[in-house]
N, C-alpha and C. Protein backbone atom coordinates (compact mmCIF):
# COMPACT_ATOMS: atom_id res chain seq x y z
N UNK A 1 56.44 -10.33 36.05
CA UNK A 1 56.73 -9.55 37.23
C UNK A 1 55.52 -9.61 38.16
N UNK A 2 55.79 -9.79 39.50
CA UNK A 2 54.33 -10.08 40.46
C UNK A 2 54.53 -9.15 41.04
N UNK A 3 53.69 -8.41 40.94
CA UNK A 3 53.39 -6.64 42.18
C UNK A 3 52.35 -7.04 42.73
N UNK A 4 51.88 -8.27 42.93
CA UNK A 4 51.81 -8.18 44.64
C UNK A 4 49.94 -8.40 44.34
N UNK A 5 49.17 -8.43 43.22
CA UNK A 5 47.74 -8.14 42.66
C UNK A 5 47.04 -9.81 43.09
N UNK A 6 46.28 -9.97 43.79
CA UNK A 6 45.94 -11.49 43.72
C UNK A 6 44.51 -11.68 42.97
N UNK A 7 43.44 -10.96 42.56
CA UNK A 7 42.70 -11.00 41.71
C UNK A 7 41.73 -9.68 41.55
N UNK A 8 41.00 -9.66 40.12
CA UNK A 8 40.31 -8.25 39.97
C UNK A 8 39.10 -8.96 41.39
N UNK A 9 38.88 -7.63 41.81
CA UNK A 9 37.85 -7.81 43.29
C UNK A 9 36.68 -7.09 42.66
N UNK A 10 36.33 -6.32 42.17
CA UNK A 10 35.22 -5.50 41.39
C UNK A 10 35.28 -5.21 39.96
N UNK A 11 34.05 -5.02 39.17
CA UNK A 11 34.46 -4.60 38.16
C UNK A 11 32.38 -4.01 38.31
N UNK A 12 32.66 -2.56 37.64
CA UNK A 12 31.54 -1.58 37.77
C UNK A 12 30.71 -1.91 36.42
N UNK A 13 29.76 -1.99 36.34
CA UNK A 13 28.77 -1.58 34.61
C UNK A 13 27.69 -0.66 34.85
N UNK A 14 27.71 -0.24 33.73
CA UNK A 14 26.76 1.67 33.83
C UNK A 14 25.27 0.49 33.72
N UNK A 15 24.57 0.87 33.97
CA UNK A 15 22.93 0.12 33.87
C UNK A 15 22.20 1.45 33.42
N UNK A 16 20.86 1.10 33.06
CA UNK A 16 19.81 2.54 32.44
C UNK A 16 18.81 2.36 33.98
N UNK A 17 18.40 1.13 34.41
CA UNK A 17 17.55 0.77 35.44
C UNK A 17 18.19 0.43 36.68
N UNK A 18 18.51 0.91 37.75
CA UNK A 18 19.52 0.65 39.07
C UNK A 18 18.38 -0.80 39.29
N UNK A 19 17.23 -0.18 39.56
CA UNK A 19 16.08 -1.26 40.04
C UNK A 19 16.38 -2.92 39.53
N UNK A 20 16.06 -2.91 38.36
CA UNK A 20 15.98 -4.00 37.14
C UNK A 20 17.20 -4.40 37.50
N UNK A 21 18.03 -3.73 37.56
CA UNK A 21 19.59 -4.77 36.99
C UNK A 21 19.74 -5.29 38.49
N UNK A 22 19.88 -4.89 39.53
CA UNK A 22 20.20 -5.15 41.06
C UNK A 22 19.11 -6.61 41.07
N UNK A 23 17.83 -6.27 40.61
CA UNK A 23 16.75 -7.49 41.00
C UNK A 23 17.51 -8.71 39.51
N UNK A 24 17.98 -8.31 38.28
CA UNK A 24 18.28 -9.26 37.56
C UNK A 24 19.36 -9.84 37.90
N UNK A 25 20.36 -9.01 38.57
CA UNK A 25 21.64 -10.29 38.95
C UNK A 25 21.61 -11.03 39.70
N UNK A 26 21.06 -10.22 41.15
CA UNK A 26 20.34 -10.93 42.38
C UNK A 26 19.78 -12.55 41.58
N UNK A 27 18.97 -12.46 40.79
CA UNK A 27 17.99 -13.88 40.71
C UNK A 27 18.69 -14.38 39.19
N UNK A 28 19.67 -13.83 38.81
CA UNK A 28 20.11 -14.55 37.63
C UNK A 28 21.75 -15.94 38.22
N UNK A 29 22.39 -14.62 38.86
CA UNK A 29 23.74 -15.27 39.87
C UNK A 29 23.59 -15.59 40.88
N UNK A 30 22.36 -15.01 41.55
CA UNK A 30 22.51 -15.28 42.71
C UNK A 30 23.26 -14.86 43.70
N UNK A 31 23.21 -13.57 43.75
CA UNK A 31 24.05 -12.04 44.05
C UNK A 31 23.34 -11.82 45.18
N UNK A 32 23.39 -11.27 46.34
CA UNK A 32 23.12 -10.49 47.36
C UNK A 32 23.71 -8.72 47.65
N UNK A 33 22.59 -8.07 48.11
CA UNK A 33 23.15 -6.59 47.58
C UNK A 33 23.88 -6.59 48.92
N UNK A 34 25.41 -5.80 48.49
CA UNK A 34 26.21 -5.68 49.66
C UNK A 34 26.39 -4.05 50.38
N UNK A 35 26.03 -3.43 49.18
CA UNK A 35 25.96 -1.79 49.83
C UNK A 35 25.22 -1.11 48.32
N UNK A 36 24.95 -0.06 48.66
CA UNK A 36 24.38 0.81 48.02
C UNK A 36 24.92 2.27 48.25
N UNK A 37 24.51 3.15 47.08
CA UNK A 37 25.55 4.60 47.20
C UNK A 37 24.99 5.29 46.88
N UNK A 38 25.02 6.70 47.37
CA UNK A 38 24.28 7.97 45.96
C UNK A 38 24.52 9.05 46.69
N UNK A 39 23.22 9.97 46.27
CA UNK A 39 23.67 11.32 46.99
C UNK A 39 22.09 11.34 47.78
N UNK A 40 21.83 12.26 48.92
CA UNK A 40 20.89 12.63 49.52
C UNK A 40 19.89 12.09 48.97
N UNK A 41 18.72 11.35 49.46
CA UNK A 41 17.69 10.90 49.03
C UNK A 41 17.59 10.04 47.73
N UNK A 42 18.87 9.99 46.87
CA UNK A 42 19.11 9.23 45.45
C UNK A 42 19.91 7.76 45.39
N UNK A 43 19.50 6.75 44.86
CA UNK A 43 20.36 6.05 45.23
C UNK A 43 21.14 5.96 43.73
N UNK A 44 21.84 5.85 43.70
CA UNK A 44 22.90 6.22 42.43
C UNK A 44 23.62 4.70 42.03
N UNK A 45 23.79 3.57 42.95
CA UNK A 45 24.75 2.83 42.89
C UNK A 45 24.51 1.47 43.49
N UNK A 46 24.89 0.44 43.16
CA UNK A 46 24.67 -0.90 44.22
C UNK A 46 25.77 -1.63 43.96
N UNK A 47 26.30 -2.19 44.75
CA UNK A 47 27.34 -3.71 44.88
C UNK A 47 26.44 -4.60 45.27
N UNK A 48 26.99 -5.33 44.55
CA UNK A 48 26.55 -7.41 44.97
C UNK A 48 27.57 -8.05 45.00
N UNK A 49 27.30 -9.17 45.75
CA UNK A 49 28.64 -10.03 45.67
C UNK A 49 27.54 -11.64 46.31
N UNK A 50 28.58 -12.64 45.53
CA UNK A 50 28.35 -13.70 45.90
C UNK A 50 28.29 -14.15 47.05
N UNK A 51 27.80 -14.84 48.25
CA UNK A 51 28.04 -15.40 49.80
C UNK A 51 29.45 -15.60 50.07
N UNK A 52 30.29 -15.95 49.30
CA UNK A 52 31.85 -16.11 49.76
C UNK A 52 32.61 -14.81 49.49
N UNK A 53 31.62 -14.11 48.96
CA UNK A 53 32.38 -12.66 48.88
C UNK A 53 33.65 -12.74 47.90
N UNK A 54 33.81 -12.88 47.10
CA UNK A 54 34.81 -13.93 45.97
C UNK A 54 34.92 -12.57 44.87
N UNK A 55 34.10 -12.19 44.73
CA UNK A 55 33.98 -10.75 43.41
C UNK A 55 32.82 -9.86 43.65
N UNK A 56 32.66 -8.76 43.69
CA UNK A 56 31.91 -7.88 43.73
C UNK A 56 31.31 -7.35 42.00
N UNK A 57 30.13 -6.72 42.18
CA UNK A 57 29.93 -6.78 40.85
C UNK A 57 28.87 -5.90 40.88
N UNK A 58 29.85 -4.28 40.71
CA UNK A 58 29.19 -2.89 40.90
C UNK A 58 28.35 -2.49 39.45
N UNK A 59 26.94 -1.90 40.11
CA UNK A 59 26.01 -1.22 39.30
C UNK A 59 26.33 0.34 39.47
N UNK A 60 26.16 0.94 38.12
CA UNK A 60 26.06 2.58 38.43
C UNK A 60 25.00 3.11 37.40
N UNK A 61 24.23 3.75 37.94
CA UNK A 61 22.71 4.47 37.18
C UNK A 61 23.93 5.16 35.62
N UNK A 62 23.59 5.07 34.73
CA UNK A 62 24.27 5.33 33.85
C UNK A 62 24.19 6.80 33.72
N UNK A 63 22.80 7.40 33.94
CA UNK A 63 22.88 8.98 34.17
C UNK A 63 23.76 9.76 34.65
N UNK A 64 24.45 8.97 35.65
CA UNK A 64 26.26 9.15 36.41
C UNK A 64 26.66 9.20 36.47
N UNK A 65 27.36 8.43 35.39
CA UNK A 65 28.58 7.81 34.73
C UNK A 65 28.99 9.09 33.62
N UNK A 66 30.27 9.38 34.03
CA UNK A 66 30.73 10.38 32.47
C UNK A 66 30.92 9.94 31.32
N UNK A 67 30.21 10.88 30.32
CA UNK A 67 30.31 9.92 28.96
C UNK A 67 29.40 9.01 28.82
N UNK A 68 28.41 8.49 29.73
CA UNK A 68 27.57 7.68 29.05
C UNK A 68 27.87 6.63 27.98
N UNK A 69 28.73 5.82 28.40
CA UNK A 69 29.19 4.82 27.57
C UNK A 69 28.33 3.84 27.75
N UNK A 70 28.02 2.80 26.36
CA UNK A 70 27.38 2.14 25.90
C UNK A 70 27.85 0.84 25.85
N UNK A 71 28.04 -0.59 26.78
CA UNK A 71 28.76 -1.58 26.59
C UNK A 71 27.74 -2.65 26.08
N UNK A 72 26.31 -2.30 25.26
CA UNK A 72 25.73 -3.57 25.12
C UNK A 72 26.59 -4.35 23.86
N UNK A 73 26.53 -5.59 24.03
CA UNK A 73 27.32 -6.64 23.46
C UNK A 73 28.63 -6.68 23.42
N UNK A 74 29.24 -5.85 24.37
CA UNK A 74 30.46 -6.37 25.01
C UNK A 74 30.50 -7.09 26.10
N UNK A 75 31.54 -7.86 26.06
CA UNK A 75 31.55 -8.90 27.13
C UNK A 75 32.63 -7.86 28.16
N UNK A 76 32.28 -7.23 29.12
CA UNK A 76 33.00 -6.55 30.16
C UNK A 76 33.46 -7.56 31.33
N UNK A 77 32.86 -8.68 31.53
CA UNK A 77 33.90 -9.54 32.52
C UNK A 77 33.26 -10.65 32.22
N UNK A 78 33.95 -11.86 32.68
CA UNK A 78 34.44 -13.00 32.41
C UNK A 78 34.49 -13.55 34.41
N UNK A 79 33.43 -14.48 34.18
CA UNK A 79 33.58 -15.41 35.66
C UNK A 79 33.97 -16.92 35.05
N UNK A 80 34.83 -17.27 36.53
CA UNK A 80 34.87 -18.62 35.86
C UNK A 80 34.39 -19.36 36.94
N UNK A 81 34.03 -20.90 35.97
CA UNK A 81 33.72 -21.79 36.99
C UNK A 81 34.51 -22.95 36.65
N UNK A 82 34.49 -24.22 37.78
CA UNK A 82 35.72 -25.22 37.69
C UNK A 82 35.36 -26.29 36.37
N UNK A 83 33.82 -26.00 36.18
CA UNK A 83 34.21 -27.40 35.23
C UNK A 83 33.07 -26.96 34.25
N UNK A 84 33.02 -27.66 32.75
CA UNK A 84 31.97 -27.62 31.67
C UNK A 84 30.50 -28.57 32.39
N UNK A 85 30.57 -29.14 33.18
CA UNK A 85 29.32 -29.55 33.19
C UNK A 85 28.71 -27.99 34.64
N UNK A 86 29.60 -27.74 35.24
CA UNK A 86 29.17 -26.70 35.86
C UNK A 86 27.94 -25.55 34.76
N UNK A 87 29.29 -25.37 33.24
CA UNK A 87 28.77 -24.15 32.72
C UNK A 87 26.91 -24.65 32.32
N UNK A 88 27.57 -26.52 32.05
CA UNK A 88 26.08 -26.91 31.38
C UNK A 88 24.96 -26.71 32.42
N UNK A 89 25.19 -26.82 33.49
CA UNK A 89 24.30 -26.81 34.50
C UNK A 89 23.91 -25.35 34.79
N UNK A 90 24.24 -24.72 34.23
CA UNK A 90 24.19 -22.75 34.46
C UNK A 90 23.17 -22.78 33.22
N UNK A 91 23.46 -22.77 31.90
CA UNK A 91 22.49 -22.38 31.21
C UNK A 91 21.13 -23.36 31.02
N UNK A 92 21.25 -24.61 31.80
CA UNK A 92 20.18 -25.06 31.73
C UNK A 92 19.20 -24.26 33.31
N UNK A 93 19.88 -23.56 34.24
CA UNK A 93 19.16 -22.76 35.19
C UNK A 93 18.67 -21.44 33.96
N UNK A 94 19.61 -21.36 33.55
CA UNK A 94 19.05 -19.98 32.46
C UNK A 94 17.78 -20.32 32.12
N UNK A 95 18.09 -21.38 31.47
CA UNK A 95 16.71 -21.84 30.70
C UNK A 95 14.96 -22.18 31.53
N UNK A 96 15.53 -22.82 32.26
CA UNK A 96 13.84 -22.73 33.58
C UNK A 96 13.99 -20.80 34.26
N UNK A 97 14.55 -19.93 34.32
CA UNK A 97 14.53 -18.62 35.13
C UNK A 97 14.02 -17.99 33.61
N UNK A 98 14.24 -18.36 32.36
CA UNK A 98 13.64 -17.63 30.80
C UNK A 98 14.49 -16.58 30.95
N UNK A 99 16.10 -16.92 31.14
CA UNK A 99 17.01 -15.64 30.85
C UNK A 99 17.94 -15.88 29.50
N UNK A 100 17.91 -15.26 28.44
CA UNK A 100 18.75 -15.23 27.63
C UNK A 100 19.86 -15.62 27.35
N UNK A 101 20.54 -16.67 26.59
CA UNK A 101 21.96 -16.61 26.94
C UNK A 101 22.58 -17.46 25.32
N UNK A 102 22.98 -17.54 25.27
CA UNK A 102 24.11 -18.06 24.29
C UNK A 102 24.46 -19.16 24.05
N UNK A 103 25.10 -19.77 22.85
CA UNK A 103 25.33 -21.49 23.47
C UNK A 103 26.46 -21.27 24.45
N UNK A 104 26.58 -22.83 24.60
CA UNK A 104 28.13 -23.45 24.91
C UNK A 104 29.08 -22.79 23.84
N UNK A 105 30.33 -22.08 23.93
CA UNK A 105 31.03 -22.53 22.58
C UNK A 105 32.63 -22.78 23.54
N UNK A 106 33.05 -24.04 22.54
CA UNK A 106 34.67 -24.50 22.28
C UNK A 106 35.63 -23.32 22.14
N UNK A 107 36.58 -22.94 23.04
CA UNK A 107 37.13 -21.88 22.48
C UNK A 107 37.95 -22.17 21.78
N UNK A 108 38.63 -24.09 21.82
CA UNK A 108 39.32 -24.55 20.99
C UNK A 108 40.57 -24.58 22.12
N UNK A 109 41.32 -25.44 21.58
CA UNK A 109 42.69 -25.92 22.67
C UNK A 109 43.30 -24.95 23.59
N UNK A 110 42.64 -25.48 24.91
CA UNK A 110 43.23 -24.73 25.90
C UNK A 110 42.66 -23.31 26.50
N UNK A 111 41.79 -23.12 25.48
CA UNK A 111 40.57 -21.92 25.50
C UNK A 111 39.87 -22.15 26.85
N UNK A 112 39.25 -23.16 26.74
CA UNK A 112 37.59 -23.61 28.13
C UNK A 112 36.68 -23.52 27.32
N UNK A 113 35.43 -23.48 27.96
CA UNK A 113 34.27 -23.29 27.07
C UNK A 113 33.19 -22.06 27.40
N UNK A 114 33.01 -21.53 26.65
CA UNK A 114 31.96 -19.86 27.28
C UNK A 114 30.52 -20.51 27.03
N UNK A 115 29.61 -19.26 27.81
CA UNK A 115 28.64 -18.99 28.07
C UNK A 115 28.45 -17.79 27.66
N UNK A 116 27.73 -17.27 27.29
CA UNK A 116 27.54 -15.70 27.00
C UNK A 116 25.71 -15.07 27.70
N UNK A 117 25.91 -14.35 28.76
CA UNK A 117 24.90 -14.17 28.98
C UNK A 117 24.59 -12.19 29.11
N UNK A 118 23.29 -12.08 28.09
CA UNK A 118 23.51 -9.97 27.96
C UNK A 118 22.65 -9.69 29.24
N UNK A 119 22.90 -8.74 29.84
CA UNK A 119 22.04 -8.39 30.91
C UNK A 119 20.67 -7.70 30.65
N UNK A 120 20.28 -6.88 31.20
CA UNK A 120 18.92 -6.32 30.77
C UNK A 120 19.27 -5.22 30.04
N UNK A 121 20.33 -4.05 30.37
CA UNK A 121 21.55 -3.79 29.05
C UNK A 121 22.24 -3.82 28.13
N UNK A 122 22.17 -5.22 27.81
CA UNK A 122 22.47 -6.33 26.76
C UNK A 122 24.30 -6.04 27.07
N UNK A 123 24.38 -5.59 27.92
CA UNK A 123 26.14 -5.86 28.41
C UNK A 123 26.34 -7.49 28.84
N UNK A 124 27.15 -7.47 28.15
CA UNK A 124 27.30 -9.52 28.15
C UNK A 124 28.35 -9.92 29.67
N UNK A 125 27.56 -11.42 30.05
CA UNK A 125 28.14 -11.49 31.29
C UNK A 125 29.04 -13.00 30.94
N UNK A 126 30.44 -12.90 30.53
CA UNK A 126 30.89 -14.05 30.06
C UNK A 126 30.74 -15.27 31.28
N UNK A 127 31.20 -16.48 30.69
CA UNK A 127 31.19 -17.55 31.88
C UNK A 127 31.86 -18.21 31.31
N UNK A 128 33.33 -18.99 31.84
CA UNK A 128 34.28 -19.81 31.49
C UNK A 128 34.60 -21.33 32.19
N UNK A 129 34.41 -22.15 31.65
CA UNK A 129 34.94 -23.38 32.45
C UNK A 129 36.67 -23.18 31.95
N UNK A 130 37.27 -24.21 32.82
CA UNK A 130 38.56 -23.97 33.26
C UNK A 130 39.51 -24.19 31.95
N UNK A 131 40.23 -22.91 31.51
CA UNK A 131 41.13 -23.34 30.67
C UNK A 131 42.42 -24.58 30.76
N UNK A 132 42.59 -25.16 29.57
CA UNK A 132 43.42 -26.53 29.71
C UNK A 132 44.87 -25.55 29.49
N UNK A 133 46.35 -26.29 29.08
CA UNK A 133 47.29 -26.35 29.00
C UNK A 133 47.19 -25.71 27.88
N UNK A 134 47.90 -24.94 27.42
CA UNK A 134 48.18 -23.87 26.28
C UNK A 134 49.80 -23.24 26.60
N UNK A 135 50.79 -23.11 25.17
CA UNK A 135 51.03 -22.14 25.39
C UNK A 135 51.55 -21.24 25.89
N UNK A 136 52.23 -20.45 25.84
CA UNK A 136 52.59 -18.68 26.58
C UNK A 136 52.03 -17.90 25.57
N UNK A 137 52.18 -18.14 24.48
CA UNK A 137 51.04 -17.34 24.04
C UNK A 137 50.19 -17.74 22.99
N UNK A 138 48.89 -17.59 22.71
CA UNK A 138 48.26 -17.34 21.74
C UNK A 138 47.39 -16.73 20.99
N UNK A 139 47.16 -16.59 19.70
CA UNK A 139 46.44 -15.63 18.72
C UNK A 139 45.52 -16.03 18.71
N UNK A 140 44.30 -15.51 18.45
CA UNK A 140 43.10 -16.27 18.47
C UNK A 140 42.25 -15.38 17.35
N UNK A 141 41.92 -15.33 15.88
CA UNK A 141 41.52 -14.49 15.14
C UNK A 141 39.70 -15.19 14.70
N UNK A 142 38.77 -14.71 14.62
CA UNK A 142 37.20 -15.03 14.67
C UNK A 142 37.42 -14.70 13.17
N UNK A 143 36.67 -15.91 12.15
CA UNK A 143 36.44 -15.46 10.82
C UNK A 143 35.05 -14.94 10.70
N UNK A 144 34.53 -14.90 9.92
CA UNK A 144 32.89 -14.23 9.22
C UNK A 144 32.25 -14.91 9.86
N UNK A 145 32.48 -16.35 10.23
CA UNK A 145 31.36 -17.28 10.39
C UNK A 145 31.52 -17.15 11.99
N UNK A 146 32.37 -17.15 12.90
CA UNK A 146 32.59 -16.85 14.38
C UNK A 146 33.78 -18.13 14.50
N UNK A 147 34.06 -18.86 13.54
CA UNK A 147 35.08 -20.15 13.80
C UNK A 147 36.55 -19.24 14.51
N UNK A 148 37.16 -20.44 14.72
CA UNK A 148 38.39 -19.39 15.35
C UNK A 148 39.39 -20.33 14.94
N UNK A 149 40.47 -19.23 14.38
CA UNK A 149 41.85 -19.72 13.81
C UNK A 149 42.69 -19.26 14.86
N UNK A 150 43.93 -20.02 15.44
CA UNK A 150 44.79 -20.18 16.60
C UNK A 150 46.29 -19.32 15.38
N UNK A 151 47.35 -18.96 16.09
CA UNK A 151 48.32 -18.41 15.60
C UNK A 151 49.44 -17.87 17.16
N UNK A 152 50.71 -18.18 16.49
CA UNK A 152 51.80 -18.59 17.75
C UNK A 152 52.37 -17.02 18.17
N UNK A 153 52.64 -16.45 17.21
CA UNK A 153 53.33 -15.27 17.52
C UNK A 153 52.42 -14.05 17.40
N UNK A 154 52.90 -13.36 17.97
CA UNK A 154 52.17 -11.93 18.33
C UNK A 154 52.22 -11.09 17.10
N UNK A 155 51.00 -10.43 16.87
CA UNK A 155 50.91 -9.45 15.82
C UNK A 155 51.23 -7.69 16.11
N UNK A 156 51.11 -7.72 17.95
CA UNK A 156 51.29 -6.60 18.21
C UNK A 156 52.39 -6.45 18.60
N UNK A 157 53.27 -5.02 18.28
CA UNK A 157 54.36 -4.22 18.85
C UNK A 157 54.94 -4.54 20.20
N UNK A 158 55.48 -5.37 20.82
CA UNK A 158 55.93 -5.26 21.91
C UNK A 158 56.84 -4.43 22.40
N UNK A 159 56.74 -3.69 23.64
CA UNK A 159 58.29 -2.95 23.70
C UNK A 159 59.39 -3.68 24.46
């Protein structure tokens, strides 16, 4: 069913440092700050977004945030780019800037290939080259070792 959604445009992460994280995406992605937010004299908040303005990619002082939720080593979003030598060419910038990141991994047929990069939060910033032909659906289960076993039908309840 299409209601009309043409892509997520923002997606927010709580940070401990407004400072740190605004200066780490800025020089990790290559982000430009697009606005900033707070209350009287506080700044509470920042957006960045790429030069084509393509995704926004909101900071909030975590002190802020209700609940104080904790996303280090979750992967909270997923960028993609068009091709694997793109992703190769990203973590070898990782590698001369001395930013942390993850291998390459195979997600396996039709998957693409990730990047995994944690922020100064250790909230992970996925990166995807372009998934192939797959499918309508598939299972994808991680054993002990991180390998991944594929499976056709759904395990969950549909209504």
């Amino acid at each position: 069913m299409d209601l009309g959604f043409e892509r997520i445009l923002q997606v927010k992460i709580p940070v401990t440092d407004l400072q740190r994280s605004v200066n780490w995406y800025r020089r990790v992605f290559g982000l430009r700050l697009a606005w900033e937010f707070g209350e009287p004299g506080v700044v509470t908040g920042a957006v960045l977004t790429d030069d084509a303005e393509r995704f926004l990619i909101g900071l909030r002082r975590l002190d802020t945030v209700p609940g104080e939720p904790s996303l280090a080593g979750f992967d909270v979003v997923s960028l993609g780019v068009p091709s694997v030598d793109v992703l190769k060419a990203l973590a070898e910038r990782f590698d001369e800037l001395g930013v942390e990141h993850g291998p390459l991994f195979d997600r396996g047929p039709g998957g693409g290939v990730q990047l995994d990069v944690p922020d100064p939060d250790g909230t992970v910033i996925r990166i995807l080259s372009p998934f192939g032909q797959h499918a309508p659906f598939t299972g994808v289960e991680f054993g002990p070792d991180g390998a991944p076993t594929f499976y056709t039908t759904p395990r969950l309840q549909l209504d």
